[in-house]
C-alpha atoms as a PDB file:
ATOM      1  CA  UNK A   1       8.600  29.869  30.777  1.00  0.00           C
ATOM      2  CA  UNK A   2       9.937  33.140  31.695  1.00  0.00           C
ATOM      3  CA  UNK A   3      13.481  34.357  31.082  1.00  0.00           C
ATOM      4  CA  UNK A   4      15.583  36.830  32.815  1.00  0.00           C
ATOM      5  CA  UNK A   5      17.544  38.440  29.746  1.00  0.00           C
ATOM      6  CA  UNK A   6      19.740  41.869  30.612  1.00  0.00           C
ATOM      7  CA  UNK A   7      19.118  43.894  27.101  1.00  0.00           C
ATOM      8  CA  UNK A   8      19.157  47.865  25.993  1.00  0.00           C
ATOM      9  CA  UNK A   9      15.009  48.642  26.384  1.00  0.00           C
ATOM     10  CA  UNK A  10      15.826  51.777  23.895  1.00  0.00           C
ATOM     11  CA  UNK A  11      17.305  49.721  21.229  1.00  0.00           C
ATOM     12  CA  UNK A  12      14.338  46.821  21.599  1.00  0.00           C
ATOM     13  CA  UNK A  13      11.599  49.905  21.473  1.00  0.00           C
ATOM     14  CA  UNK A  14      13.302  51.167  18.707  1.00  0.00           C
ATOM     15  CA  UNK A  15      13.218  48.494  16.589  1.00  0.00           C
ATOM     16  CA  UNK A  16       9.874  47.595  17.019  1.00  0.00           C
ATOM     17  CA  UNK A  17       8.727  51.068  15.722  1.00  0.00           C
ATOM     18  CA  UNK A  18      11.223  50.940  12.861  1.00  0.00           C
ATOM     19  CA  UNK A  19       9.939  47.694  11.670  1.00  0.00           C
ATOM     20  CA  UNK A  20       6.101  49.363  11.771  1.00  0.00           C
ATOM     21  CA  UNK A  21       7.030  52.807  10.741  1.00  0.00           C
ATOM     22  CA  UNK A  22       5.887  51.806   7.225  1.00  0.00           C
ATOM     23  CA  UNK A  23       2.517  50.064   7.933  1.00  0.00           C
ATOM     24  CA  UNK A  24       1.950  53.529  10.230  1.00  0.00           C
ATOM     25  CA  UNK A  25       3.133  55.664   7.409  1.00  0.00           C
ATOM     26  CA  UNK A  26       0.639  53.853   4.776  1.00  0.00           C
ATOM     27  CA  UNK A  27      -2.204  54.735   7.292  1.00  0.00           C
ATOM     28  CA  UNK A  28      -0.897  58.357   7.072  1.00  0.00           C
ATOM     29  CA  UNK A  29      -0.126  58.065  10.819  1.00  0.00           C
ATOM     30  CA  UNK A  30       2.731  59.544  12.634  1.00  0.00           C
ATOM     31  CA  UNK A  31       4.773  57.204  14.522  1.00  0.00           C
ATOM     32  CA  UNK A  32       7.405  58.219  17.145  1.00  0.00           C
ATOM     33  CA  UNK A  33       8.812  57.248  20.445  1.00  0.00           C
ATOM     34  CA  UNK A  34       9.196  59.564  23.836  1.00  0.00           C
ATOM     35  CA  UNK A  35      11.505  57.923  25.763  1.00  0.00           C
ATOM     36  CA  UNK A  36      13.187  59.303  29.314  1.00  0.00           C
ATOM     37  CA  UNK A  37      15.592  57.158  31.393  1.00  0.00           C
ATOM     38  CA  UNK A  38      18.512  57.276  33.095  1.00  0.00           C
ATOM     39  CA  UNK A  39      19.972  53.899  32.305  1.00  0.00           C
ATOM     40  CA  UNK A  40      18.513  52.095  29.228  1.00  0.00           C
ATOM     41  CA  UNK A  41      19.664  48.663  30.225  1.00  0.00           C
ATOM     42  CA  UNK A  42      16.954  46.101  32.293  1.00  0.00           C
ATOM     43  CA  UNK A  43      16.420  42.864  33.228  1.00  0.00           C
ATOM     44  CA  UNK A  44      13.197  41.135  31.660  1.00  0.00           C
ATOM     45  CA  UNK A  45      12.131  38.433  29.653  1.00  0.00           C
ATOM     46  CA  UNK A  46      13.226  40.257  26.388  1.00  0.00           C
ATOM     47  CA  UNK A  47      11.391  37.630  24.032  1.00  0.00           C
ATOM     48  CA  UNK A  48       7.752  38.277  25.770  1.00  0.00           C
ATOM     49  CA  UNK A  49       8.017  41.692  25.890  1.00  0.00           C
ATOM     50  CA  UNK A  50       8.773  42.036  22.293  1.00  0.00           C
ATOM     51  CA  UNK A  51       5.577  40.275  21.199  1.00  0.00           C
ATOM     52  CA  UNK A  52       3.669  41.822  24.010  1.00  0.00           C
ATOM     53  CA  UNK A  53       4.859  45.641  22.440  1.00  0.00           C
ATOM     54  CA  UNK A  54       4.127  44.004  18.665  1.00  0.00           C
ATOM     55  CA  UNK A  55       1.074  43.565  19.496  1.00  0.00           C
ATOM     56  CA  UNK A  56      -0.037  46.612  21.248  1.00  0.00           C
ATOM     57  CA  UNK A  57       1.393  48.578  18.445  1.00  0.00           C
ATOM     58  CA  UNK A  58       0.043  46.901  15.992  1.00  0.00           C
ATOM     59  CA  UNK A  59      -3.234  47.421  17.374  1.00  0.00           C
ATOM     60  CA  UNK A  60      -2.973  50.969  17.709  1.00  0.00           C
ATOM     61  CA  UNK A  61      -1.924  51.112  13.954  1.00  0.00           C
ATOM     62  CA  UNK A  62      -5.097  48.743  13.110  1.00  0.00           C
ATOM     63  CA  UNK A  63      -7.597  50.622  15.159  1.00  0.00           C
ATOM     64  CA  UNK A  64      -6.406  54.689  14.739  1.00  0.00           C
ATOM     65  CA  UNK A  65      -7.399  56.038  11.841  1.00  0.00           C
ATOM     66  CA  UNK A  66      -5.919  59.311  11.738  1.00  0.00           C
ATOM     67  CA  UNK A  67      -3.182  61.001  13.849  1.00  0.00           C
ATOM     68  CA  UNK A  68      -0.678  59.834  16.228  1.00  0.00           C
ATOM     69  CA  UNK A  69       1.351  56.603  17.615  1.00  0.00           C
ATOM     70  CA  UNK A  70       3.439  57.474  19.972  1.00  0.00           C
ATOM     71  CA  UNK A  71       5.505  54.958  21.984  1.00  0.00           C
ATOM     72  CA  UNK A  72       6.368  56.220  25.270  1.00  0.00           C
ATOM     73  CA  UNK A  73       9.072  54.685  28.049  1.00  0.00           C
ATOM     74  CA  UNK A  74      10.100  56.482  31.301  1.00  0.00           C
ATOM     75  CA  UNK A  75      11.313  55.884  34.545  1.00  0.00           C
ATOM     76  CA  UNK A  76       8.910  55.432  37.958  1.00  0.00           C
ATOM     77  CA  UNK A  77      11.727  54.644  39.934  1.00  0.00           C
ATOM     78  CA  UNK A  78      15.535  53.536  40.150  1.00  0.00           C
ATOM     79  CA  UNK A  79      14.542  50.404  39.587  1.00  0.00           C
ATOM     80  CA  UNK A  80      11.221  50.539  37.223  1.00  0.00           C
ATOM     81  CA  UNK A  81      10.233  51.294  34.276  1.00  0.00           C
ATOM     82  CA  UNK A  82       6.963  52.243  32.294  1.00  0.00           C
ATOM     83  CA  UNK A  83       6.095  51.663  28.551  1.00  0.00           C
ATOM     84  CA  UNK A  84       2.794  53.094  27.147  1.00  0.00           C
ATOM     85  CA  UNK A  85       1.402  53.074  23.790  1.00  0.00           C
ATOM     86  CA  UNK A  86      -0.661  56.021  23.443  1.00  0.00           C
ATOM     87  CA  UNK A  87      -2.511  56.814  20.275  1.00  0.00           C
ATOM     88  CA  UNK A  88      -5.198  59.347  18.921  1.00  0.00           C
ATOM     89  CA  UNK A  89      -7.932  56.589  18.119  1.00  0.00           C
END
């Protein structure tokens, strides 16, 4: 069931990467985020979008094998947002 929760997208995104910095780290992989908005707060279902983000990150630590992570969130419009994962594997 999907809930409308009103949370800080930098502060989610940055926790997520802070809580797989080390498993990145181990890989010798460098892990960092890119992130461009003008207002950090939005309106989504906080709790699927966190394991939806776990899991894409994870992914990218599992399957690159040398390089870069980087987690990347910017605006498309005043009322949108994009989030991409974008690795060197």
């Amino acid at each position: 069931c999907w809930q409308a929760d009103e949370f800080n997208i930098i502060t989610l995104v940055s926790a997520i990467v802070a809580d797989h910095s080390i498993l990145a780290k181990e890989k010798g992989l460098n892990l960092q985020t890119d992130i461009n908005l003008a207002a950090p707060h939005i309106v989504n279902d906080m709790r699927l979008l966190q394991q939806v983000l776990i899991k894409l990150l994870s992914n990218a630590i599992k399957f690159t094998q040398t390089g870069e992570i980087t987690v990347k969130v910017w605006d498309i419009s005043s009322d949108r947002i994009a989030i991409a994962i974008q690795d060197s594997g």
